[in-house]
C-alpha atoms as a PDB file:
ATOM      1  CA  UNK A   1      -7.068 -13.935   9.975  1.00  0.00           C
ATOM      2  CA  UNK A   2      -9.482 -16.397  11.822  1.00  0.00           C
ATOM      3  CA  UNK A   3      -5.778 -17.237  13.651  1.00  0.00           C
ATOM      4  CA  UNK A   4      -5.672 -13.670  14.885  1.00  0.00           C
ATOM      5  CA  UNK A   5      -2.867 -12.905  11.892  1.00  0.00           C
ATOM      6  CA  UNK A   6      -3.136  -9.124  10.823  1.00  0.00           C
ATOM      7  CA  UNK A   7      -3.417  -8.297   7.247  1.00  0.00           C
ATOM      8  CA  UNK A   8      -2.453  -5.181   5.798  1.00  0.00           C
ATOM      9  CA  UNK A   9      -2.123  -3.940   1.989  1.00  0.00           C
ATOM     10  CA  UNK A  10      -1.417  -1.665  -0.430  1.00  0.00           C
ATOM     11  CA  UNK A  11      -2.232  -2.409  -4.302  1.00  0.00           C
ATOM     12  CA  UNK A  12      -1.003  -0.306  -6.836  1.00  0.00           C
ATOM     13  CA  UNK A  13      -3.279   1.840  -8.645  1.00  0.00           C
ATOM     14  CA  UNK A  14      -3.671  -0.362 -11.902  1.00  0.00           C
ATOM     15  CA  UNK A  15      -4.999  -3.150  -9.742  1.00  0.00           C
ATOM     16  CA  UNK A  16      -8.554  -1.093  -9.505  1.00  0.00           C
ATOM     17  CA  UNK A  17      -8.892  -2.275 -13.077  1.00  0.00           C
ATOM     18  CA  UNK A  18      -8.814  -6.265 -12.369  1.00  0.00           C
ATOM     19  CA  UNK A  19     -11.778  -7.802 -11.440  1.00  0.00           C
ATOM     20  CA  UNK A  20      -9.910 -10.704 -10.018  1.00  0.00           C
ATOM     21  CA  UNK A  21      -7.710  -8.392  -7.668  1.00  0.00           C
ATOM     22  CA  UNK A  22     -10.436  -6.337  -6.158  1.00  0.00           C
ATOM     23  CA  UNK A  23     -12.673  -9.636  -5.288  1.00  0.00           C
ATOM     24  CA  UNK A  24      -9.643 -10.752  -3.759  1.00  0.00           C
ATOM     25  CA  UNK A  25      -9.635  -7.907  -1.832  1.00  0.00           C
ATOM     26  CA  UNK A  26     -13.308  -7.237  -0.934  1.00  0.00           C
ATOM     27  CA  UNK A  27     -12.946 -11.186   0.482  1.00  0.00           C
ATOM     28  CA  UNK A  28      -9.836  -9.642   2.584  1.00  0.00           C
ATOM     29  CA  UNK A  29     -11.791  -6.794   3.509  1.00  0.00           C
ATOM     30  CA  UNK A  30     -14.712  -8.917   4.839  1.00  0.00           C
ATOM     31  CA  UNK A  31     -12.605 -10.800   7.082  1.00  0.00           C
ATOM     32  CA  UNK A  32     -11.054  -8.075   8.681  1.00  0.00           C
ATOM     33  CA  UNK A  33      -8.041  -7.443   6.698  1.00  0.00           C
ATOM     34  CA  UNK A  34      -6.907  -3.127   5.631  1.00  0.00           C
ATOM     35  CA  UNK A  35      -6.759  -2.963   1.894  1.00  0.00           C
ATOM     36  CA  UNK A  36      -6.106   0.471   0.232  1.00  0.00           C
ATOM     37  CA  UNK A  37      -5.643   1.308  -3.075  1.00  0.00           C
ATOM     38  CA  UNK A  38      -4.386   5.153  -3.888  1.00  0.00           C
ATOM     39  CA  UNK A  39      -5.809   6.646  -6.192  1.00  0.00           C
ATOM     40  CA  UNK A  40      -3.096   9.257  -7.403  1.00  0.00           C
ATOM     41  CA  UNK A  41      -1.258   6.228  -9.218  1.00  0.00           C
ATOM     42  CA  UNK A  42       1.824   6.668  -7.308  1.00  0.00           C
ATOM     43  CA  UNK A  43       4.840   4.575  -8.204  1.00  0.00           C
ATOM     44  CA  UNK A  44       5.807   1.398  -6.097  1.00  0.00           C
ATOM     45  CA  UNK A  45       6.169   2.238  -2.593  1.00  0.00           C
ATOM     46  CA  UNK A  46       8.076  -0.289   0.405  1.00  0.00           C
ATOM     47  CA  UNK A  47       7.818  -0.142   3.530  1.00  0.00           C
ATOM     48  CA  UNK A  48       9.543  -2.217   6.730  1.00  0.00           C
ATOM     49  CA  UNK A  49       7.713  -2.113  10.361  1.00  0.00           C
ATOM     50  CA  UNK A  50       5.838   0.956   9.660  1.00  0.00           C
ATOM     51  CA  UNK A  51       8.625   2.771  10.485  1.00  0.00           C
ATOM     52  CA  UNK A  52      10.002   3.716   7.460  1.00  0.00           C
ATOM     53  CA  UNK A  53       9.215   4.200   3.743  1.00  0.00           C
ATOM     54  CA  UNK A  54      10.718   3.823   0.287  1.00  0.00           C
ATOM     55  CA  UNK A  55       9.094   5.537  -2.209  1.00  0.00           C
ATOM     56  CA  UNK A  56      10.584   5.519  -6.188  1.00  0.00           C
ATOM     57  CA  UNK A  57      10.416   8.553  -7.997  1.00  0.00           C
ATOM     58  CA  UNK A  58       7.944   8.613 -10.505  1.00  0.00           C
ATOM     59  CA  UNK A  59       8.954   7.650 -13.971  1.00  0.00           C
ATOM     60  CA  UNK A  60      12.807   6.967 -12.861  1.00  0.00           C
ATOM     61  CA  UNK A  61      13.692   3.546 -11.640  1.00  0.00           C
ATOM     62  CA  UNK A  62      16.882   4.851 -11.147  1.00  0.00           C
ATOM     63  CA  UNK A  63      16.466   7.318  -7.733  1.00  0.00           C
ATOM     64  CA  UNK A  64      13.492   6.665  -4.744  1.00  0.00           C
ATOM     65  CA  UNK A  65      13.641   9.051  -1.404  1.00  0.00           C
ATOM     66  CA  UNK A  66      13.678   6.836   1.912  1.00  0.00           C
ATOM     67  CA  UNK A  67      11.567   8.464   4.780  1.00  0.00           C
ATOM     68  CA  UNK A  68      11.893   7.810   8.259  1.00  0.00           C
ATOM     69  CA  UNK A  69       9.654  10.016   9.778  1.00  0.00           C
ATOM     70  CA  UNK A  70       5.828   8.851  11.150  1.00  0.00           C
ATOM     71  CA  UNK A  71       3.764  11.824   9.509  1.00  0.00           C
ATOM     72  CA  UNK A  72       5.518  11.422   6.275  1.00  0.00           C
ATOM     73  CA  UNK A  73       4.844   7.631   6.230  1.00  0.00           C
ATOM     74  CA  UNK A  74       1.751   8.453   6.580  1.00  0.00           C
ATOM     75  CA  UNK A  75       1.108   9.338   2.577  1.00  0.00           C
ATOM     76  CA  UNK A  76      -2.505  11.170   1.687  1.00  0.00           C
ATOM     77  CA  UNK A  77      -4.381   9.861   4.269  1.00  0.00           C
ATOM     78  CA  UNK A  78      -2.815   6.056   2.923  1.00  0.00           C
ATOM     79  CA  UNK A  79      -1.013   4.545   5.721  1.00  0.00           C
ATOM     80  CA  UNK A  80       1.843   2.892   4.255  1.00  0.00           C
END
C-alpha cells in the first residue's frame, strides 16, 4: 500500500475467531487497507469490479443468485 496499491477485503465470518487472521488484518487496517468482516455469517460471497456479485445460497453448494445491480451489491451496509 506504501506503492499506492488499494486493498480491499472481505473475511468470512469464522475468521473473527483466529487470532492470527484478525492481527493480519488490524496490520492491513493500519496501513490503510478496508477490511470487513459480516457478522450475519453469510456464506461465501464473489465479486468482479464491484460491479457485480455472486452470492451462494446458504447451506446449498449447489445454487448461488448473481446480482448485477449497485444497491444490491451493496450487502448490509458491507460493500462487497
Amino acid at each position: 500500500m506504501e506503492r499506492g496499491v488499494s486493498s480491499r477485503s472481505i473475511y468470512q465470518h469464522p475468521a473473527r475467531y483466529s487470532q492470527h487472521t484478525v492481527e493480519v488484518a488490524e496490520r492491513m487496517m493500519e496501513r490503510g487497507a478496508e477490511v470487513r468482516m459480516p457478522t450475519d455469517g453469510s456464506d461465501r460471497m464473489l465479486t468482479y469490479g464491484w460491479k457485480a456479485a455472486v452470492v451462494s445460497a446458504q447451506g446449498d453448494s449447489a445454487h448461488a443468485l448473481a446480482a448485477y445491480e449497485p444497491n444490491l451489491v451493496c450487502l448490509h451496509g458491507v460493500l462487497l
